[in-house]
N, C-alpha and C. Protein backbone atom coordinates (compact mmCIF):
# COMPACT_ATOMS: atom_id res chain seq x y z
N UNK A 1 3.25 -4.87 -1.66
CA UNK A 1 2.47 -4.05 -0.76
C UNK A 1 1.05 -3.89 -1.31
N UNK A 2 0.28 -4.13 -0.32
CA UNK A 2 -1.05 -4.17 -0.93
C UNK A 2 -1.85 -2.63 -0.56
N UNK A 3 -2.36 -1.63 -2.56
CA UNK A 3 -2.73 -0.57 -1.80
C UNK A 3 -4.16 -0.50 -0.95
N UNK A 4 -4.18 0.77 0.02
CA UNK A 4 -5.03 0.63 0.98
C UNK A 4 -5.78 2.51 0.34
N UNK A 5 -6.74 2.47 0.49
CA UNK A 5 -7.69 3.29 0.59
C UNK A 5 -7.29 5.01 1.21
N UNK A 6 -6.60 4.83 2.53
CA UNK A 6 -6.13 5.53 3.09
C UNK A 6 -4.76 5.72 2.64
N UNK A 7 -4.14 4.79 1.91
CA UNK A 7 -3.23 5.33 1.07
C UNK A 7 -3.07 6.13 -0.39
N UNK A 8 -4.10 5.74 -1.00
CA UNK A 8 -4.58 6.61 -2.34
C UNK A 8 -4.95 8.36 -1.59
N UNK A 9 -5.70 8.24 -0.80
CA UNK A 9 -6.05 9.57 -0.37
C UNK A 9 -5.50 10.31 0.50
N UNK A 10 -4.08 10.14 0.82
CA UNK A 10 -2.91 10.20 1.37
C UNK A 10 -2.14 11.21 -0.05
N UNK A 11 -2.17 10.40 -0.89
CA UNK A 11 -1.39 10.79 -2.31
C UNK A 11 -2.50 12.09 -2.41
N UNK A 12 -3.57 11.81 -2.56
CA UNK A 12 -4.72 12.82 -3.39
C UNK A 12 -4.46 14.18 -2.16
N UNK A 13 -4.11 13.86 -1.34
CA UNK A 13 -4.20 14.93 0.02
C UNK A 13 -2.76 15.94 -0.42
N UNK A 14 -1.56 15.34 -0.96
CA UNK A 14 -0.15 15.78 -1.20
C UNK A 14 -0.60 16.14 -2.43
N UNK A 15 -1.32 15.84 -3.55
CA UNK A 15 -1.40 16.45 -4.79
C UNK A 15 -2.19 17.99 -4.65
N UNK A 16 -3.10 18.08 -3.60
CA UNK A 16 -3.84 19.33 -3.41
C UNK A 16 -3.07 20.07 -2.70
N UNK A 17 -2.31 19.66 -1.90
CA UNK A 17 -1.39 20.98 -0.94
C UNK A 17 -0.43 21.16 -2.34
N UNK A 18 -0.03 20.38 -2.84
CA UNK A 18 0.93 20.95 -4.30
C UNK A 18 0.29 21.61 -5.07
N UNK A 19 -1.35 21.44 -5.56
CA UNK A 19 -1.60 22.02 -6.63
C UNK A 19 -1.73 23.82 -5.90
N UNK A 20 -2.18 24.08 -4.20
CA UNK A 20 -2.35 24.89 -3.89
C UNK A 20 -1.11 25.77 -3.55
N UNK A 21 0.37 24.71 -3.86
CA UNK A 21 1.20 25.81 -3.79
C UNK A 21 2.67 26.21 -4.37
N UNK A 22 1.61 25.84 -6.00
CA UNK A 22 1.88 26.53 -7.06
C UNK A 22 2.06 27.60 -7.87
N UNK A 23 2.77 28.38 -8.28
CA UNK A 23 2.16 29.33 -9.07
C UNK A 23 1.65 29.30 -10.78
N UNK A 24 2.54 27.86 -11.09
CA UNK A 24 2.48 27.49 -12.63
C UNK A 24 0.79 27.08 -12.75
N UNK A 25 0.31 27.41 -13.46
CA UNK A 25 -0.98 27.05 -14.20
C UNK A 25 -0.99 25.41 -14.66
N UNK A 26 -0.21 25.04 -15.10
CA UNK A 26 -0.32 24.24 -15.86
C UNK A 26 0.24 23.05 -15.25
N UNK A 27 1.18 23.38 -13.71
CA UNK A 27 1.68 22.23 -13.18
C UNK A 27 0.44 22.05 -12.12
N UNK A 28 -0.12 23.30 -11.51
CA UNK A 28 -1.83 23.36 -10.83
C UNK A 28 -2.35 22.06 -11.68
N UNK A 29 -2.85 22.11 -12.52
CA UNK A 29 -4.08 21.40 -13.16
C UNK A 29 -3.54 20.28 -13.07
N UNK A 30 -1.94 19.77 -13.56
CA UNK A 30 -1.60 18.42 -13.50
C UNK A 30 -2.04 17.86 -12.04
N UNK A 31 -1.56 19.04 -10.99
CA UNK A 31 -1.85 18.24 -9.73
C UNK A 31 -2.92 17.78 -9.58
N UNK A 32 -4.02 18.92 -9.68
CA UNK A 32 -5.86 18.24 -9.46
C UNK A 32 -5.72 17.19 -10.59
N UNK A 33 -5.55 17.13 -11.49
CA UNK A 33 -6.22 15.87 -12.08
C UNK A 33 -5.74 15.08 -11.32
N UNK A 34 -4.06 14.39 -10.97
CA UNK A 34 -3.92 13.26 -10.12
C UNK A 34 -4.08 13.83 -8.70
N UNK A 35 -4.90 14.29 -8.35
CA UNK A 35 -6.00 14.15 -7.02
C UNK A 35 -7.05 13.72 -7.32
N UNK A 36 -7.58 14.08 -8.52
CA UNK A 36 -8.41 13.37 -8.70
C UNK A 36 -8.81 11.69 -9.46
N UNK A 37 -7.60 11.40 -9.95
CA UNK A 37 -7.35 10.28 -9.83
C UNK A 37 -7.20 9.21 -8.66
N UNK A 38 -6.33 10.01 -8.07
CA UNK A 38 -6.07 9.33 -6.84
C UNK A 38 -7.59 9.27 -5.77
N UNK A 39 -8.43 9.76 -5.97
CA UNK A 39 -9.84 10.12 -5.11
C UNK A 39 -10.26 8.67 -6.08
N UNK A 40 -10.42 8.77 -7.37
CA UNK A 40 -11.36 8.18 -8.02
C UNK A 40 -10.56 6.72 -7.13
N UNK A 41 -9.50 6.24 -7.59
CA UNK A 41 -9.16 4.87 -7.16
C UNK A 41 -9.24 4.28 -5.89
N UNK A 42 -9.08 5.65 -4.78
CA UNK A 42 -9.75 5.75 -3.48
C UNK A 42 -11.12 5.17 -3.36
N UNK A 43 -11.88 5.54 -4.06
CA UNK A 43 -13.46 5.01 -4.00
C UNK A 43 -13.83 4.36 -4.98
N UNK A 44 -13.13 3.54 -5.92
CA UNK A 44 -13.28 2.09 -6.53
C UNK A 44 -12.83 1.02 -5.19
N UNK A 45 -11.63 1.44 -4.80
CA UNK A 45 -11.01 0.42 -3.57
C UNK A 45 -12.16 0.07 -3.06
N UNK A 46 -12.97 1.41 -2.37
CA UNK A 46 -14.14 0.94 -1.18
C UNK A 46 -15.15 0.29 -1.55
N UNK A 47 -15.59 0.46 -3.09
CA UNK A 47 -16.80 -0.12 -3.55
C UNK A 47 -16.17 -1.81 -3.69
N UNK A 48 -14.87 -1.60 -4.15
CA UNK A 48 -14.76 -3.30 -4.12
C UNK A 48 -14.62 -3.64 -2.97
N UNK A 49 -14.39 -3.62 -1.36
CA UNK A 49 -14.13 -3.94 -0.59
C UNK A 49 -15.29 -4.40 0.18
N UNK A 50 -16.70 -3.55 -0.16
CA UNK A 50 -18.08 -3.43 0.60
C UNK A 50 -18.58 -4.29 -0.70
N UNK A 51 -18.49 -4.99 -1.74
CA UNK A 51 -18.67 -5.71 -2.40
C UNK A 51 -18.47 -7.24 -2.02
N UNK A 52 -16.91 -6.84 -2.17
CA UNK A 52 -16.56 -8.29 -1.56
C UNK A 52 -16.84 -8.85 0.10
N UNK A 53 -17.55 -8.05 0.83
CA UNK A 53 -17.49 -8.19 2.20
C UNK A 53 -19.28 -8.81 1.98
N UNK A 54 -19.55 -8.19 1.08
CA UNK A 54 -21.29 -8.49 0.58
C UNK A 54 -21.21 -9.90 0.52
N UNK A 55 -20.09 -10.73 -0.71
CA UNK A 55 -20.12 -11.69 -1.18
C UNK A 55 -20.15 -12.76 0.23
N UNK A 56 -19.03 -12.34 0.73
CA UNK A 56 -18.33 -12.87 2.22
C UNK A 56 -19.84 -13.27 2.91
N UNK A 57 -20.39 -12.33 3.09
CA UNK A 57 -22.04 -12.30 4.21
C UNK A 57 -22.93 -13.37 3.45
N UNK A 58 -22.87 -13.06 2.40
CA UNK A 58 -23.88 -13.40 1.32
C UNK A 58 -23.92 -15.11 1.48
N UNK A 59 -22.16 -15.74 1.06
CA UNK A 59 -21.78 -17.21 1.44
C UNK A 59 -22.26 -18.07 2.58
N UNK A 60 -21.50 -16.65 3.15
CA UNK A 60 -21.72 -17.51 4.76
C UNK A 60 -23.37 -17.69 5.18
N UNK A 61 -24.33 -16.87 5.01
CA UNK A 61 -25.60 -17.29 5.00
C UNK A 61 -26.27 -18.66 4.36
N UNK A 62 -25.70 -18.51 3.39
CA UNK A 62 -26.35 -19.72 2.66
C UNK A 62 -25.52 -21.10 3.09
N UNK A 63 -24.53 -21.02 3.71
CA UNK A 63 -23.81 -21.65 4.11
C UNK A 63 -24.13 -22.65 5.38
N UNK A 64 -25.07 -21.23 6.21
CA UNK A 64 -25.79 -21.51 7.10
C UNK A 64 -26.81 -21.97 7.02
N UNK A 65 -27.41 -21.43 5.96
CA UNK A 65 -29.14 -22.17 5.83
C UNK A 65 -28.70 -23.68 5.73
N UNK A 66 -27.89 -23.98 4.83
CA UNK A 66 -27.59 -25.40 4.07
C UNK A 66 -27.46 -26.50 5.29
N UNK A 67 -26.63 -25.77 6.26
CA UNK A 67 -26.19 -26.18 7.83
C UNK A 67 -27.63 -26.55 7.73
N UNK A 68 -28.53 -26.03 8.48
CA UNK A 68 -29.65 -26.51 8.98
C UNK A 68 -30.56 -27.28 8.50
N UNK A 69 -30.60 -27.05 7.46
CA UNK A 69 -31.54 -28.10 6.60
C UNK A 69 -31.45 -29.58 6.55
């Protein structure tokens, strides 16, 4: 299964309704941190995705110039 973006922040969304309904201190904080894990890997996904979509554009241009020349 390949993860998706909207699935990391799916997880990060269930770690905050848990951390908010807690009373332990210490199981709270575990939750935010993996929300915030789960956020961080959320928005590595997107930067690689608008990266690789860069590369994608980037090819195909030159791909095109080469065409014409």
């Amino acid at each position: 299964m390949s993860a998706t973006s909207d699935f990391y922040r799916a997880r990060a969304g269930e770690c905050a309704a848990e951390a908010h309904a807690t009373r332990l201190d210490n199981v709270r904080e575990r939750y935010l941190r993996s929300e915030a894990a789960w956020l961080a890997m959320a928005d590595r996904l997107m930067r690689a995705e608008t990266m690789r979509a860069e590369i994608i554009a980037s090819k195909a241009n030159t791909e095109y110039e080469i065409t014409l020349a």
